[in-house]
Protein backbone atom coordinates (compact mmCIF):
# COMPACT_ATOMS: atom_id res chain seq x y z
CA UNK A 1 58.87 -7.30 -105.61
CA UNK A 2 55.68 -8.96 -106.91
CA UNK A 3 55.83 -11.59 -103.33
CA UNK A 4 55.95 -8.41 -101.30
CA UNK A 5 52.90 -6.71 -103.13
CA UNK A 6 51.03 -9.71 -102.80
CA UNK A 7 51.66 -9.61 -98.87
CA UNK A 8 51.21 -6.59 -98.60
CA UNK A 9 47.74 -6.48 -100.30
CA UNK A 10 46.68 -10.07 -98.62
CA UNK A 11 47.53 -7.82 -94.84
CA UNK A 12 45.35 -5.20 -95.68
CA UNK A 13 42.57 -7.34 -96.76
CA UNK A 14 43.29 -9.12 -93.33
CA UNK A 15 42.79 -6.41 -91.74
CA UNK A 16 39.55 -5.17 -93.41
CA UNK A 17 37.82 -8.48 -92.56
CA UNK A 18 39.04 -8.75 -88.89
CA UNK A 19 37.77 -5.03 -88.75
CA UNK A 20 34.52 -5.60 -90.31
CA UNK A 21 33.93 -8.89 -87.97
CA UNK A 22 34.70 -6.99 -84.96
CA UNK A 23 32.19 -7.67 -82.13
CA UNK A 24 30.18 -5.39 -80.94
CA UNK A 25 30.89 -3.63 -77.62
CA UNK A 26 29.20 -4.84 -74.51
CA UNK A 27 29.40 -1.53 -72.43
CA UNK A 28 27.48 1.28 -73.40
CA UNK A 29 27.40 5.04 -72.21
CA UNK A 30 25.00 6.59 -69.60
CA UNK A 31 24.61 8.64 -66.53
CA UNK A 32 23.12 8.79 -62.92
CA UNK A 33 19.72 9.75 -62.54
CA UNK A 34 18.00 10.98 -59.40
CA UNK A 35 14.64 11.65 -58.85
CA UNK A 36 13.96 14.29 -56.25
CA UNK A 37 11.15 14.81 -53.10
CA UNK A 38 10.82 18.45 -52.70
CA UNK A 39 9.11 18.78 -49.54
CA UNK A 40 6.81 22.06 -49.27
CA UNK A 41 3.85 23.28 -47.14
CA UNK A 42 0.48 24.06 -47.96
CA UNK A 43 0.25 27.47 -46.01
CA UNK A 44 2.59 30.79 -46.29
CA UNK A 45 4.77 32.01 -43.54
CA UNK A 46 8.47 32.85 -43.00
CA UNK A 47 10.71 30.28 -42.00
CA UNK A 48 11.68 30.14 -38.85
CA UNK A 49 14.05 27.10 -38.11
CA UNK A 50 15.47 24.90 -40.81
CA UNK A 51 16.59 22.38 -39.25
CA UNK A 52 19.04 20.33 -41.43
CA UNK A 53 21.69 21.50 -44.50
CA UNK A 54 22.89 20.19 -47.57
CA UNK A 55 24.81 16.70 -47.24
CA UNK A 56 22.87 15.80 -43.96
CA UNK A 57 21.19 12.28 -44.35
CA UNK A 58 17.76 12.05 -42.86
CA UNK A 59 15.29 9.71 -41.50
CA UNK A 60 11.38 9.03 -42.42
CA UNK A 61 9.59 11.36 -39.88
CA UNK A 62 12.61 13.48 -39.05
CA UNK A 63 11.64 17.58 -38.79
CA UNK A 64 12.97 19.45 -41.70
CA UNK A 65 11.81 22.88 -40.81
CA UNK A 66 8.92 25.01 -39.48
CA UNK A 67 7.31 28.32 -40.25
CA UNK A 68 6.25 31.05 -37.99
CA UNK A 69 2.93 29.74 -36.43
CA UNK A 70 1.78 32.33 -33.85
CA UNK A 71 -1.31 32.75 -35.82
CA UNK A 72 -2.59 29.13 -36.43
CA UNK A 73 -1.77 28.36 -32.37
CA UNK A 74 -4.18 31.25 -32.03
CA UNK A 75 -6.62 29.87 -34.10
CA UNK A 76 -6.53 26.31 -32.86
CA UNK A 77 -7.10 27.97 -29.07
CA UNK A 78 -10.02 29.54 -30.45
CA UNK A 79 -11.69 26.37 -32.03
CA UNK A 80 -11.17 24.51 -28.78
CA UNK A 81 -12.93 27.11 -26.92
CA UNK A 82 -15.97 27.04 -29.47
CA UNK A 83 -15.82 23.19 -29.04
CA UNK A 84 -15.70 23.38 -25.13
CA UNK A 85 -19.11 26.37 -25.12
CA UNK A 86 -20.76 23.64 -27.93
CA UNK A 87 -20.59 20.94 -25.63
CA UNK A 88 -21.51 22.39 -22.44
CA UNK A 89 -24.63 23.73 -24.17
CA UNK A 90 -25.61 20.73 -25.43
CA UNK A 91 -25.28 18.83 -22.20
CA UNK A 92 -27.67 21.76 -20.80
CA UNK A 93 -30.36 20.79 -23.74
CA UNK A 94 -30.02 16.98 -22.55
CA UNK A 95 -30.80 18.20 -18.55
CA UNK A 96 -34.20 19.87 -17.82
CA UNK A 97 -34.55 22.79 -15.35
CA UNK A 98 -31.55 23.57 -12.78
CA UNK A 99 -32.54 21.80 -9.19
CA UNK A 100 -33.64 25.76 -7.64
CA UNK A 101 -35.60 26.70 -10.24
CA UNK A 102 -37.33 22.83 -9.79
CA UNK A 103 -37.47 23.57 -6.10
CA UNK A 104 -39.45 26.98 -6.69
CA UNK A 105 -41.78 25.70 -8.75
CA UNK A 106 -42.79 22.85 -6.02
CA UNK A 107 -43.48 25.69 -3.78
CA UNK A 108 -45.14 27.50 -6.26
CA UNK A 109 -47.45 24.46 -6.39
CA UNK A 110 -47.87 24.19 -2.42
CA UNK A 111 -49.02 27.42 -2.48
CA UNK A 112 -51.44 27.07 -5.21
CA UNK A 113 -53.05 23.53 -3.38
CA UNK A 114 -53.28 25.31 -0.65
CA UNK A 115 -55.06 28.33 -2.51
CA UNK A 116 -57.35 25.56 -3.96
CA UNK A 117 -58.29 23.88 -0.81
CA UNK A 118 -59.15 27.35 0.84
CA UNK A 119 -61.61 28.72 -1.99
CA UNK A 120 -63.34 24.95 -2.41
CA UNK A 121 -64.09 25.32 1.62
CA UNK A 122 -65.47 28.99 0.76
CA UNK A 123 -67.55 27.69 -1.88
CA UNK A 124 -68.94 24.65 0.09
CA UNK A 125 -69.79 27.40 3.00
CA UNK A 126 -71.12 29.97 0.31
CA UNK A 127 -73.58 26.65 -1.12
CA UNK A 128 -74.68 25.68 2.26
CA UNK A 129 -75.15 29.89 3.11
CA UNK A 130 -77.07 30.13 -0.39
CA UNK A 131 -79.87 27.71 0.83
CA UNK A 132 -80.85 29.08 3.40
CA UNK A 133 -81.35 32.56 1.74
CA UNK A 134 -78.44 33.79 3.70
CA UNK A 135 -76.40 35.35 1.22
CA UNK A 136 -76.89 36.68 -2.63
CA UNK A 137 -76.53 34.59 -5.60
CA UNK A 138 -73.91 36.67 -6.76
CA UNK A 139 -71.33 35.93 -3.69
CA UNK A 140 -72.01 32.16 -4.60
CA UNK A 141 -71.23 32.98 -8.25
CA UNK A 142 -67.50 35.00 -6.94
CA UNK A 143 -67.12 31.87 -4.44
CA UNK A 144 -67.79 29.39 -7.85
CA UNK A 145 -65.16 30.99 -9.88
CA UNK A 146 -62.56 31.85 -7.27
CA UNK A 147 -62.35 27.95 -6.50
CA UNK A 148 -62.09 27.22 -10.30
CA UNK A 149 -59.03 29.43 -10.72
CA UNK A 150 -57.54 27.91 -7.91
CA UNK A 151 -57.86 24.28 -9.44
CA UNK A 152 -56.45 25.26 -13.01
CA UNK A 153 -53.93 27.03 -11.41
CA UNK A 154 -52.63 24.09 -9.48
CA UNK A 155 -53.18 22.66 -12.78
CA UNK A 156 -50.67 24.39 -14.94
CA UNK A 157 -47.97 24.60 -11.68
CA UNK A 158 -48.26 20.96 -11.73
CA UNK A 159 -47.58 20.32 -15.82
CA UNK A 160 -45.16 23.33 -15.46
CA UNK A 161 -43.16 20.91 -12.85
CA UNK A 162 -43.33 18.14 -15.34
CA UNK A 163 -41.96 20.11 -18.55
CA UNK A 164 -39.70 21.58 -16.16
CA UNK A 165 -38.19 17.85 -15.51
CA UNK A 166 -38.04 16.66 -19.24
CA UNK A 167 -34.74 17.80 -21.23
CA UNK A 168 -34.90 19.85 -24.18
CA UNK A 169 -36.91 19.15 -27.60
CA UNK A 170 -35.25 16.91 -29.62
CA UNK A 171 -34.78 19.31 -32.35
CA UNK A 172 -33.54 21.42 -30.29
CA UNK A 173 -30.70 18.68 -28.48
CA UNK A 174 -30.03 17.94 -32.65
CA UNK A 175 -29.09 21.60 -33.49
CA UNK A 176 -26.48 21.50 -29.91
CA UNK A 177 -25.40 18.12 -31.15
CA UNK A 178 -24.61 19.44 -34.91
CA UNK A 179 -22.84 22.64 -33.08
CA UNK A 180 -20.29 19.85 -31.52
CA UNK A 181 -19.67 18.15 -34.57
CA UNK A 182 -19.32 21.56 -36.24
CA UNK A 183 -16.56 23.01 -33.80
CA UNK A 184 -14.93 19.42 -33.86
CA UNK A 185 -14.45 19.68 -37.79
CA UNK A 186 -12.85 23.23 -36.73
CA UNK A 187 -10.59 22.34 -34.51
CA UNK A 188 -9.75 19.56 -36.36
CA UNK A 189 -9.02 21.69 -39.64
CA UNK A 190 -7.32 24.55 -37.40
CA UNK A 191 -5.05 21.51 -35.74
CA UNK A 192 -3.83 20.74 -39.47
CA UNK A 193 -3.19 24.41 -40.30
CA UNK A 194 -0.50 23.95 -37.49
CA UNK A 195 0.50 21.44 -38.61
CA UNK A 196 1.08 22.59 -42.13
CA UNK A 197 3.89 25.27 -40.63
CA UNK A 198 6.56 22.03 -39.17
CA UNK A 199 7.46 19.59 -42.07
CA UNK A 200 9.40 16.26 -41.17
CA UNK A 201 10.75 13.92 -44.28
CA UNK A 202 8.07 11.59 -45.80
CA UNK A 203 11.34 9.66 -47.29
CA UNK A 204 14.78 8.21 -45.40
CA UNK A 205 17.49 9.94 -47.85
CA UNK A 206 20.20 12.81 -48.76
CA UNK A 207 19.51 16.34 -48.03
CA UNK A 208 20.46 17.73 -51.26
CA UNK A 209 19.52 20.90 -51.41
CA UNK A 210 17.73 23.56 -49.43
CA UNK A 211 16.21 26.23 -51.63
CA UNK A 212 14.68 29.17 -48.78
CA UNK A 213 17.46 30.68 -45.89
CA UNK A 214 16.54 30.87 -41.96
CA UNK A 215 14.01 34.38 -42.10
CA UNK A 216 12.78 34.25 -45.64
CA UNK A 217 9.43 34.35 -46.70
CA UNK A 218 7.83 30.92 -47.86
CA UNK A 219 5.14 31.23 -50.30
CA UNK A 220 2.33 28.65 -50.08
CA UNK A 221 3.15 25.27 -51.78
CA UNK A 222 7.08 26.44 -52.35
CA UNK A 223 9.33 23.92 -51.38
CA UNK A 224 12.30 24.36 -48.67
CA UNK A 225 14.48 21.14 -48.37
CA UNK A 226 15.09 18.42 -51.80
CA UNK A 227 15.33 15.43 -50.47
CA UNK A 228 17.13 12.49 -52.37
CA UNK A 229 16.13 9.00 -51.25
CA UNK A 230 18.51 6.05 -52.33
CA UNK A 231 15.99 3.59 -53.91
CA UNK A 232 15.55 7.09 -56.54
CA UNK A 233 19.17 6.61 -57.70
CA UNK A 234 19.35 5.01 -60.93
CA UNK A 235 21.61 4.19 -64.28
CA UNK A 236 19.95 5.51 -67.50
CA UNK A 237 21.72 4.63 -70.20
CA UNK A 238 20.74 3.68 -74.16
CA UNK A 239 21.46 0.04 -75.86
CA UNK A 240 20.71 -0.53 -79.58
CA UNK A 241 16.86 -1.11 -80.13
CA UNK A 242 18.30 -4.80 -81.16
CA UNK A 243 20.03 -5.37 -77.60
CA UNK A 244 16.57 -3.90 -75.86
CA UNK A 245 14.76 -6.54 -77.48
CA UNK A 246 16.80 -8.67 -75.36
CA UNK A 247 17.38 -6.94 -72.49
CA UNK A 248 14.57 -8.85 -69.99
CA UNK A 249 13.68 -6.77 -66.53
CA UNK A 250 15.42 -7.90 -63.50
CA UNK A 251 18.45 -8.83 -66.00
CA UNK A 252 21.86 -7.65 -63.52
CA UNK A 253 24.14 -5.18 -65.44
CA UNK A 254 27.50 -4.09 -63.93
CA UNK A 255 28.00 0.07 -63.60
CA UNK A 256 31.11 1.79 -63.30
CA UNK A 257 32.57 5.26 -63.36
CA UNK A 258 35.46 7.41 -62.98
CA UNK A 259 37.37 6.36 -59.49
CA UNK A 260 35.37 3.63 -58.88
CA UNK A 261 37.64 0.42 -57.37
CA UNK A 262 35.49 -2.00 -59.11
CA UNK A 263 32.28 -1.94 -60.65
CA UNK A 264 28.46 -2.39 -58.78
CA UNK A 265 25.58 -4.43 -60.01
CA UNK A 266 22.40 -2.53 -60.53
CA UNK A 267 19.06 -4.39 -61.88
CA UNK A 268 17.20 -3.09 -65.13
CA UNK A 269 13.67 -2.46 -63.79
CA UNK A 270 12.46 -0.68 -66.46
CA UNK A 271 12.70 -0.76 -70.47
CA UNK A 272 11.03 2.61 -72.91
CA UNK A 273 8.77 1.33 -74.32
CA UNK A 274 9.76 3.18 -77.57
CA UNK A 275 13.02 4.01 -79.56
CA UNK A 276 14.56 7.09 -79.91
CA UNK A 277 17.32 8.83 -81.77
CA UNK A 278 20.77 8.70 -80.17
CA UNK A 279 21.19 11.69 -77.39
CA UNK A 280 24.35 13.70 -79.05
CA UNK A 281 25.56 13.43 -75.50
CA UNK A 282 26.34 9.96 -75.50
CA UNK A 283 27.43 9.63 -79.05
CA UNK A 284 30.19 7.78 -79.60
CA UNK A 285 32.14 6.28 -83.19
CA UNK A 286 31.24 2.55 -81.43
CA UNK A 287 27.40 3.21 -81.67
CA UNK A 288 26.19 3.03 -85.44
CA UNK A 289 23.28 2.34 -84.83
CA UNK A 290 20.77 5.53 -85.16
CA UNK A 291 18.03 4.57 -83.56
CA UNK A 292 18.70 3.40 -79.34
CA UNK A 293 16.18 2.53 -76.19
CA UNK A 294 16.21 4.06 -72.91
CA UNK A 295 17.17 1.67 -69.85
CA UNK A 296 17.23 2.24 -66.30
CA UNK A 297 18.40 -0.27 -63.60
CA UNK A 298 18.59 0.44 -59.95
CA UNK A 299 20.71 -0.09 -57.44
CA UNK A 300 21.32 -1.10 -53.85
CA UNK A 301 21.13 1.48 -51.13
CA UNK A 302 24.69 1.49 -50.52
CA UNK A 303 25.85 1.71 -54.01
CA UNK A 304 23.47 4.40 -54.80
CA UNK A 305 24.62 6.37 -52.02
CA UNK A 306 28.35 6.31 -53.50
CA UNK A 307 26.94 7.91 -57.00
CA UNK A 308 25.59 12.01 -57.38
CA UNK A 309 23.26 12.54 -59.98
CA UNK A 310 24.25 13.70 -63.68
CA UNK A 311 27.51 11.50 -63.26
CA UNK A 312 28.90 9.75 -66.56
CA UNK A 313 29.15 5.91 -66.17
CA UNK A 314 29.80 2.93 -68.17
CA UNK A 315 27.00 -0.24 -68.28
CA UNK A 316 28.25 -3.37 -69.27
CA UNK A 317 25.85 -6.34 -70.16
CA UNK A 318 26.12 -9.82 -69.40
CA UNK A 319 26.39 -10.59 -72.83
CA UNK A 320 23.44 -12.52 -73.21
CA UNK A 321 21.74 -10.09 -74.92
CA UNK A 322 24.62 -8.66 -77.05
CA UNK A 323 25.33 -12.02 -78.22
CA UNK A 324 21.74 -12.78 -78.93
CA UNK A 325 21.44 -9.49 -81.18
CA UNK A 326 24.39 -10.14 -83.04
């Protein structure tokens, strides 16, 4: 009776020490994690065509959706024509007078040489007339200043004809020239506006989610489509502050979950910084420790297409780490 006591006792205490030198586990508890593109507008409007639905996979540059945009083609006609009346105007202040108006002035100026050459004969006649007591001094004063009007007006004809041949000032070709860049910058910003109303993805990925229906209004800045790219898929899980120590970036770590044939490797790319308590929903009896790190490791395209966001998986280590911490 005393031999089986002794057994008994010397199985138990067996026990107790193979318990209390039982490794530590090398898989740990986390979850998917997806970070999301919500792709919005800058400008109001109702939507008018949505173009894609949940589940549909997309391509960088592919058209999501567009707004009503009646009013910004309006607007972007408008700033053209205000950039088309800009430039003509200021190739008119780089050209000087239109040919006919240059063509009347030349005759302007026949007629006024012509003038000229008629009074200067009266007034040589009216001299000559003068001498020989023939006529008053006052009809040789009328002759005098009939022949000087005639030369000053040939005068300003002929500086009129000049002007009339040089292009504008160059303040005022400046002003034209800042009118062109001005309507440019218009239709430039009214282009964008229109552009604003027809989103395409920024990202390749999975549609998730489409948050406005075909009619609705969209308020400015309020996305429509969630977009999902693969390379945002990620395992988050939490290791022992210990095992994080260890735990280098670009280390591999095997993932699996619920249905999954065999597990995927995924790559820790990042490590928190700090320590946290353990999230109650990842608590388990194996993890005594109070105080865990954050991890996240990413995965290849076509393993992170397989996994949705929020799902529970398991990470095991390599056991480099776990058997460094131990």
């Amino acid at each position: 009776m005393r031999r089986l006591v002794w057994c008994a006792a010397a199985c138990v205490l067996g026990l107790g020490l193979a318990a209390c030198s039982r490794p530590e586990p090398k898989t740990y508890q986390g979850y998917v994690e997806g970070e999301f593109v919500y792709v919005a507008g800058k400008l109001a409007g109702r939507l008018d065509a949505l173009a894609v639905a949940r589940g549909d996979r997309v391509t960088s540059g592919q058209p999501l959706y567009g707004l009503e945009h009646a009013y910004e083609t309006q607007g972007l006609a408008l700033a053209e024509a205000e950039l088309r009346q800009a430039e003509a105007t200021l190739d008119d202040r780089k050209k000087g007078l239109r040919p006919e108006e240059i063509g009347q002035i030349e005759a302007d100026l026949r007629r006024a040489e012509a003038a000229r050459e008629l009074s200067r004969l009266e007034y040589d006649r009216r001299v000559k007339l003068y001498a020989t007591a023939t006529i008053a001094k006052e009809e040789l004063d009328t002759a005098r200043t009939v022949s000087v009007q005639d030369t000053h007006q040939v005068k300003e004809l002929e500086a009129k004809l000049a002007t009339g041949r040089l292009p504008s000032r160059i303040d005022q070709v400046r002003a034209a020239a800042d009118a062109v860049d001005a309507a440019r910058a218009k239709v430039a910003q009214a282009r964008w506006n229109l552009d604003q109303m027809t989103q395409s993805a920024g990202v390749a990925g999975l549609v998730y989610d489409t948050l406005h229906y075909q009619g609705e209004w969209v308020a400015a800045g309020s996305p429509v489509v969630v977009l999902l790219p693969e390379r945002n898929v990620k395992a988050r899980f939490f290791v022992p502050e210990a095992v994080a120590g260890r735990l280098p970036v670009g280390s591999a770590v095997q993932v699996s979950w619920d249905g999954a044939a065999a597990p995927v490797t995924a790559t820790v790319n990042f490590v928190a910084p700090k320590v946290e308590y353990t999230p109650p929903v990842i608590y388990s009896q194996g993890f005594r420790e109070k105080l865990v790190v954050m991890v996240e490791a990413a995965f290849v395209p076509a393993d992170a297409a397989r996994l949705n966001p929020g799902q529970p998986i398991d990470v095991r280590l390599d056991g480099t780490a776990e058997a460094g911490s131990r």
